[in-house]
N, C-alpha and C. Protein backbone atom coordinates (compact mmCIF):
# COMPACT_ATOMS: atom_id res chain seq x y z
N UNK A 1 -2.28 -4.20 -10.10
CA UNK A 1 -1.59 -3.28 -9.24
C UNK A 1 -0.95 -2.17 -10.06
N UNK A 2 -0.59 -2.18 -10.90
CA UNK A 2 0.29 -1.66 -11.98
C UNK A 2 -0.62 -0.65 -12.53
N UNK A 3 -2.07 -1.27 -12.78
CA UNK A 3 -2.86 0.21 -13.55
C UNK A 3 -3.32 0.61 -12.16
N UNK A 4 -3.69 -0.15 -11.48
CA UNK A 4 -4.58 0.73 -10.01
C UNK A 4 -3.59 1.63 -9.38
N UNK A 5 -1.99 1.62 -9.50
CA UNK A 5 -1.36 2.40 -8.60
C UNK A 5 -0.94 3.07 -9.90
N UNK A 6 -1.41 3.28 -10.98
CA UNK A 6 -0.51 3.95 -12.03
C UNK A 6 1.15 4.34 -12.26
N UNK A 7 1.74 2.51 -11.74
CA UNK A 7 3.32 2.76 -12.08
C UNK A 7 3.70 2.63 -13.08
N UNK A 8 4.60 3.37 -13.62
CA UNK A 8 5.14 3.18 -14.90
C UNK A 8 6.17 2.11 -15.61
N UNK A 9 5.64 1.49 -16.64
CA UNK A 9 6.02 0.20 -17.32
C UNK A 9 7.24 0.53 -18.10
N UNK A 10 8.36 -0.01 -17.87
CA UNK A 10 9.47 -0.18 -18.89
C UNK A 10 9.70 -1.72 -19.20
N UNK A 11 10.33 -1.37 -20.30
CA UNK A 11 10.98 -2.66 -21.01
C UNK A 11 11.71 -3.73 -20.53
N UNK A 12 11.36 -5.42 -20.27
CA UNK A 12 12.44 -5.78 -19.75
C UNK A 12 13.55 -5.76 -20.44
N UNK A 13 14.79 -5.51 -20.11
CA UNK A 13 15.78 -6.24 -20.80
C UNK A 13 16.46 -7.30 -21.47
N UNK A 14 15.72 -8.20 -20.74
CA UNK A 14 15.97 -9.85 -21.07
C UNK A 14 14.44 -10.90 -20.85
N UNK A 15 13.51 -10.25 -22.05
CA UNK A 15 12.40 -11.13 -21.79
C UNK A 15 12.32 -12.52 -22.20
N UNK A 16 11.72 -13.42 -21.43
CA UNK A 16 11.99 -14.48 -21.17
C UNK A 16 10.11 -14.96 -21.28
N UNK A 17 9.71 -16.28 -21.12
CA UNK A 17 8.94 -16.66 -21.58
C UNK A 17 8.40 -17.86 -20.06
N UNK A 18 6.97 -17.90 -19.23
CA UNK A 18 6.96 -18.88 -18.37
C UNK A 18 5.62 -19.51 -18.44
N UNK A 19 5.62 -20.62 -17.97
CA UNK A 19 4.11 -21.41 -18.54
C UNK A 19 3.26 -21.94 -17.15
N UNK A 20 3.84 -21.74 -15.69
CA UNK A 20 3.17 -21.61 -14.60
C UNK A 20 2.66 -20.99 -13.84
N UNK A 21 2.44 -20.04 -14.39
CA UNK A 21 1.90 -19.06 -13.47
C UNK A 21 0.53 -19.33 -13.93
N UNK A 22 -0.27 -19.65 -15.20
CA UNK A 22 -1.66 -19.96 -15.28
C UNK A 22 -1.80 -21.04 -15.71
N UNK A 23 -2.88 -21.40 -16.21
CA UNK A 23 -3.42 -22.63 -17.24
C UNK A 23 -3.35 -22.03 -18.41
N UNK A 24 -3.46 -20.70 -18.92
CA UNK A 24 -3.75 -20.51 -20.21
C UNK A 24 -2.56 -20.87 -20.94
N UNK A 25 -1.54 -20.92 -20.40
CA UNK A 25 -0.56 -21.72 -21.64
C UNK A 25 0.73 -20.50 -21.15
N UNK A 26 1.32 -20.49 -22.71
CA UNK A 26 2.70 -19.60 -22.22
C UNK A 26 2.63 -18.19 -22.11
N UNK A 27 3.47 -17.58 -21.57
CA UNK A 27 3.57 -16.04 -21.30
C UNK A 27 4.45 -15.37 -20.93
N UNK A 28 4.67 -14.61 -22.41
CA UNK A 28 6.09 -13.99 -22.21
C UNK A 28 6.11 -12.77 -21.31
N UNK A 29 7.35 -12.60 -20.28
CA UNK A 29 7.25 -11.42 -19.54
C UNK A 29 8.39 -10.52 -20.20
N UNK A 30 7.66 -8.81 -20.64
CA UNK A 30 8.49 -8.44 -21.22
C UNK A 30 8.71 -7.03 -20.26
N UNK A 31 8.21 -6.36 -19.68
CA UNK A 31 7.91 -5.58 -18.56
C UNK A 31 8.15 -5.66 -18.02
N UNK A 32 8.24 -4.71 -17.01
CA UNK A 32 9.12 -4.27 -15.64
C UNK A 32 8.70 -2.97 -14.73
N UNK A 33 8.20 -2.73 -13.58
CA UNK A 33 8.41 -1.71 -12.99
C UNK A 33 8.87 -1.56 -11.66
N UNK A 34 9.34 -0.20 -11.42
CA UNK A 34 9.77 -0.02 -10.26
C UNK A 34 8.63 0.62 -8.52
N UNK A 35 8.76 -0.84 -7.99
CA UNK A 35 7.40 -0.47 -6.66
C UNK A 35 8.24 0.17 -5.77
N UNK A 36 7.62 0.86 -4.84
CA UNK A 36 8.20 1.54 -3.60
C UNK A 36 7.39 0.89 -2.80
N UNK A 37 8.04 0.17 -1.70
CA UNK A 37 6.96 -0.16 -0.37
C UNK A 37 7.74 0.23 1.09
N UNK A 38 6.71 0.19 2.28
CA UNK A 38 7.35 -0.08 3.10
C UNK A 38 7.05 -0.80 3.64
N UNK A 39 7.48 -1.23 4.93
CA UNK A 39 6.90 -2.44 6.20
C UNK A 39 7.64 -1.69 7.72
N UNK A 40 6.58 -1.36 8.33
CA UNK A 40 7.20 -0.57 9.55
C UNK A 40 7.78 0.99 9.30
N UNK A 41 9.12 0.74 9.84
CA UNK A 41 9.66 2.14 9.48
C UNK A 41 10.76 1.70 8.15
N UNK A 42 10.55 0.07 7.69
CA UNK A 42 11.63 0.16 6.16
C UNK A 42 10.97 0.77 5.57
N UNK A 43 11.47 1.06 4.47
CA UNK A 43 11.38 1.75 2.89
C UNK A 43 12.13 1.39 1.91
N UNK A 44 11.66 0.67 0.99
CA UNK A 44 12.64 0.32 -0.26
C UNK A 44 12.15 0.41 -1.80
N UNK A 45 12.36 -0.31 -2.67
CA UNK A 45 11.90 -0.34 -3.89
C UNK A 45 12.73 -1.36 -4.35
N UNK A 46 11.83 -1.60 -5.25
CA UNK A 46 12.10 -3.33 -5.60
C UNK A 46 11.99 -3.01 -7.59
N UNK A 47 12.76 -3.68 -8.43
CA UNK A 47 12.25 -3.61 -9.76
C UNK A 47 11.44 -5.04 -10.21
N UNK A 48 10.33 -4.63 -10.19
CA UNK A 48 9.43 -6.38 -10.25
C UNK A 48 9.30 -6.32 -11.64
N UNK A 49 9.74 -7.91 -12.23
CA UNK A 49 8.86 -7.96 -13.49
C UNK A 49 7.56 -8.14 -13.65
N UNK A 50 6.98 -7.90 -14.45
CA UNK A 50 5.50 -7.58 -14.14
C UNK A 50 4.48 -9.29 -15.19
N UNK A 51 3.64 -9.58 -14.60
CA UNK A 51 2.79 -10.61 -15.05
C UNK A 51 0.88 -10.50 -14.69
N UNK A 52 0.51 -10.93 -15.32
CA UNK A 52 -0.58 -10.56 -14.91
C UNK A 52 -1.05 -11.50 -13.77
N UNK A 53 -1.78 -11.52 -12.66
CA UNK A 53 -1.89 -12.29 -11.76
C UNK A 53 -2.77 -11.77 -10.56
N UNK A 54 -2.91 -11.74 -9.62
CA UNK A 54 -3.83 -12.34 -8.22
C UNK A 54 -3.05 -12.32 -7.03
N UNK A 55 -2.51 -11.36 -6.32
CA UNK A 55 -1.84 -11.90 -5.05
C UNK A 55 -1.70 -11.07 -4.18
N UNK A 56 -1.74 -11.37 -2.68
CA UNK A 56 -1.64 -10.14 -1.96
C UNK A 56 -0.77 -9.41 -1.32
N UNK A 57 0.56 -10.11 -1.52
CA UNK A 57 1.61 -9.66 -0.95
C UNK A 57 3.17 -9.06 -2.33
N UNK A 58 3.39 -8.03 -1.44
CA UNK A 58 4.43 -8.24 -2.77
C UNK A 58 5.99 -9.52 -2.56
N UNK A 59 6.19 -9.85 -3.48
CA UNK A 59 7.07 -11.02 -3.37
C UNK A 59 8.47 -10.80 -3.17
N UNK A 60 8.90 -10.47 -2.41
CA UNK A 60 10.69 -10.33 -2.97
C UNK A 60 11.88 -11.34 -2.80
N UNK A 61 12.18 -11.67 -4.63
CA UNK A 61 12.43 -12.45 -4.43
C UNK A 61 14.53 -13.08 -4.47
N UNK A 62 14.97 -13.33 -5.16
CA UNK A 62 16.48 -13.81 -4.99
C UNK A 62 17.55 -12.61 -5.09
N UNK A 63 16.40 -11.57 -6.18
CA UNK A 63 17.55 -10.58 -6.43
C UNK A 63 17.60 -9.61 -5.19
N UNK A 64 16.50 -9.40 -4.56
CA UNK A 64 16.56 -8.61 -3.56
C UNK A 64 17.07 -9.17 -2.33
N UNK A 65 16.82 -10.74 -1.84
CA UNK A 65 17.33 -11.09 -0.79
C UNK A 65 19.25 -10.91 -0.55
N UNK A 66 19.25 -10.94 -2.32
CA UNK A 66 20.98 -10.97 -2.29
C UNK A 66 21.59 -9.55 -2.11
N UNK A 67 20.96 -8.29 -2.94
CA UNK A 67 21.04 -7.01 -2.89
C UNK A 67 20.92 -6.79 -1.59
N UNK A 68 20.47 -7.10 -0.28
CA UNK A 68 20.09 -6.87 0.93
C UNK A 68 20.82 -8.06 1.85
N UNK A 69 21.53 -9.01 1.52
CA UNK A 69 22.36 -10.08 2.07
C UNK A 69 21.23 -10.66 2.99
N UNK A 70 20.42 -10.78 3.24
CA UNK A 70 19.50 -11.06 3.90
C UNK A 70 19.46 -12.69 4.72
N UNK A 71 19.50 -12.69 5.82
CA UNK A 71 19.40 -14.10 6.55
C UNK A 71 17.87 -14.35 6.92
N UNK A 72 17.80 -15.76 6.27
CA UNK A 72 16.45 -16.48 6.72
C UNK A 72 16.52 -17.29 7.62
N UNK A 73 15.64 -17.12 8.73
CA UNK A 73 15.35 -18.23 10.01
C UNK A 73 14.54 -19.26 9.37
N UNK A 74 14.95 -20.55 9.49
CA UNK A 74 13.78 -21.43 8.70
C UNK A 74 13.04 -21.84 10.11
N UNK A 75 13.57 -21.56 11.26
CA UNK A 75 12.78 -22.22 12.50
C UNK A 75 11.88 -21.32 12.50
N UNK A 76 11.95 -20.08 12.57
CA UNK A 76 10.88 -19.16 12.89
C UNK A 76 10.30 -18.39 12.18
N UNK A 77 10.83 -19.03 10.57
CA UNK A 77 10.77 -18.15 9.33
C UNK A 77 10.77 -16.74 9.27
N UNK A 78 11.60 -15.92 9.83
CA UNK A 78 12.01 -14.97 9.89
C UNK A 78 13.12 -14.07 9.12
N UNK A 79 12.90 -12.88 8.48
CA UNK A 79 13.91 -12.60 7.35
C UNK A 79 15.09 -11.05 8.01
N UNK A 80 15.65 -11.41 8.59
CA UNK A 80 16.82 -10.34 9.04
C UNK A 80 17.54 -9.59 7.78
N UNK A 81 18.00 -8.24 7.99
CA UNK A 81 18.57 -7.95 6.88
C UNK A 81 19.07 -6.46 7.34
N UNK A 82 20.12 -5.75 6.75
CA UNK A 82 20.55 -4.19 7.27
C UNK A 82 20.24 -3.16 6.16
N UNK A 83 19.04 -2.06 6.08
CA UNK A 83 19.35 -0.95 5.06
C UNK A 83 19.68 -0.37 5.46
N UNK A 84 20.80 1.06 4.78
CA UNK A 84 21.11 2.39 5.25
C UNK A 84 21.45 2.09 7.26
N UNK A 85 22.56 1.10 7.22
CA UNK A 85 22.87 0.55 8.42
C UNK A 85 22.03 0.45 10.02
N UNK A 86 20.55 0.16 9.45
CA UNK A 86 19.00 -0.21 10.15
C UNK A 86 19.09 -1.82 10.31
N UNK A 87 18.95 -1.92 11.61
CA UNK A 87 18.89 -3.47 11.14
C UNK A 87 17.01 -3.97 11.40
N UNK A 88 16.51 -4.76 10.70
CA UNK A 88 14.85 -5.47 9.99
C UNK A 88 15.08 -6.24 10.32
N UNK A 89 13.69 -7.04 10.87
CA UNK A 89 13.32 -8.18 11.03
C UNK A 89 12.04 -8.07 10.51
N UNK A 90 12.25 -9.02 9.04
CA UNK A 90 10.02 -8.87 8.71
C UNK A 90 10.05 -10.10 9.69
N UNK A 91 8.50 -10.51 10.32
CA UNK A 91 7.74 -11.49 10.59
C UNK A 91 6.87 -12.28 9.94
N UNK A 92 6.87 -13.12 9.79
CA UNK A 92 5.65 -14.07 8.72
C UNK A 92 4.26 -13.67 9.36
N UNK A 93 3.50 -13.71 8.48
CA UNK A 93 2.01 -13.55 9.39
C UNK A 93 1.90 -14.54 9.77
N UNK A 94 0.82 -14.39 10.80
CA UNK A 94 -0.07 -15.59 11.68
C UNK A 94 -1.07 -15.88 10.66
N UNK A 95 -1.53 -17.10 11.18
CA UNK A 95 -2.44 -18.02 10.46
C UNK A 95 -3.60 -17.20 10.19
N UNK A 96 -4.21 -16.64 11.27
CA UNK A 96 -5.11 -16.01 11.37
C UNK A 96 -5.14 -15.24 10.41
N UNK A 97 -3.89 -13.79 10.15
CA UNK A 97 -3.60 -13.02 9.18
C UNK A 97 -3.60 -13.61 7.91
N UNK A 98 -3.24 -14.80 7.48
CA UNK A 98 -3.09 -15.62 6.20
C UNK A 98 -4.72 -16.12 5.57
N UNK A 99 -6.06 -16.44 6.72
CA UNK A 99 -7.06 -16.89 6.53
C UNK A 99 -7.71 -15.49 6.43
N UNK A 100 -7.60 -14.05 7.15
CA UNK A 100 -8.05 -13.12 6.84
C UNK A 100 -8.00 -12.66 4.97
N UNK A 101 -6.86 -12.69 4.99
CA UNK A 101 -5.99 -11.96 3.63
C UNK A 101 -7.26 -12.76 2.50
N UNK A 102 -6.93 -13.98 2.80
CA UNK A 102 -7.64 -15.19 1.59
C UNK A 102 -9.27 -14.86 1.72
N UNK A 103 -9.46 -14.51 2.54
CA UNK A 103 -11.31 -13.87 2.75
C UNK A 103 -11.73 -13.05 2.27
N UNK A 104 -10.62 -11.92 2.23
CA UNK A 104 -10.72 -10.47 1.68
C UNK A 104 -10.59 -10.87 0.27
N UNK A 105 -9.44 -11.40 -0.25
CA UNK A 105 -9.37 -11.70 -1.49
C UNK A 105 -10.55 -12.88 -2.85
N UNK A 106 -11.06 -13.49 -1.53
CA UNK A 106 -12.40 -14.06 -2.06
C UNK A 106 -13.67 -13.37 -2.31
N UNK A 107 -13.73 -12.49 -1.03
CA UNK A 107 -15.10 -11.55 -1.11
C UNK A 107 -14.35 -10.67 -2.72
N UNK A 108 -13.83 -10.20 -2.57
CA UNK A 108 -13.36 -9.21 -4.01
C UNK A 108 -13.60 -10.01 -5.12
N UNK A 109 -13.02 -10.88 -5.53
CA UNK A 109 -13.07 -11.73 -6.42
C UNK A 109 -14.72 -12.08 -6.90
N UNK A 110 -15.54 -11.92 -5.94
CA UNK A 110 -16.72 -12.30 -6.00
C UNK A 110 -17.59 -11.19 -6.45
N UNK A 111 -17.54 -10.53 -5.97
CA UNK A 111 -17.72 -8.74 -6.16
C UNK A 111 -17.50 -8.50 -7.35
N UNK A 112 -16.40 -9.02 -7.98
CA UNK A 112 -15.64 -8.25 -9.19
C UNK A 112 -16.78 -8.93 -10.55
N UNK A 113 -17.35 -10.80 -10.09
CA UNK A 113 -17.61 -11.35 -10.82
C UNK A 113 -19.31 -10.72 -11.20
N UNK A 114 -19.53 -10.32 -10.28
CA UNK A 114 -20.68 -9.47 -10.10
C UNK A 114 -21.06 -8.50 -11.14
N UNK A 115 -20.22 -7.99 -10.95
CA UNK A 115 -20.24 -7.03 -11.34
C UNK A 115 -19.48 -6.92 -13.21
């Protein structure tokens, strides 16, 4: 994502070292950039550390839920939250949307090996 959208890489500050994200063993994350996304009519930006990886969603994860005070529905898994005094509700995808995503991301994967 990082070379395909050409964002720019800074330094982490506090690189740190993790051994689950693959099989190949350990991997230090020393990088960082800043994404802009939206969902609907939000708009935000997130500073992700960066890893190499596979996934289709962007993740946001403790620092942003707290930066955004954010309440989770665990019944309906639903994530409430207020920017620029807007109040959000993301929705989880449907199953359907979750078996699409994983299709798309297989056909590619397959494509890529192809090639």
């Amino acid at each position: 994502m990082v070379e395909k959208l050409n964002l720019q890489l800074v330094s982490h500050p506090k690189p740190y070292k993790i051994q689950w994200i693959n099989e190949d063993g350990e991997l230090t994350v020393d990088k960082q950039v800043k994404v802009e996304f939206s969902m609907g009519n939000y708009k935000d930006n997130v500073l992700c550390d960066v890893v190499p990886m596979e996934a289709c969603h962007i993740l946001l994860g403790r620092p942003w839920q707290f930066d955004k005070k954010t309440m989770h529905n665990g019944l309906t898994n639903k994530i409430t939250f207020t920017h620029k005094e807007n109040k959000f509700i993301l929705n989880p995808l449907s199953h359907s949307e979750v078996v699409k995503d994983q299709v798309q991301m297989k056909q590619k994967r397959d494509e890529e090996k192809k090639n």
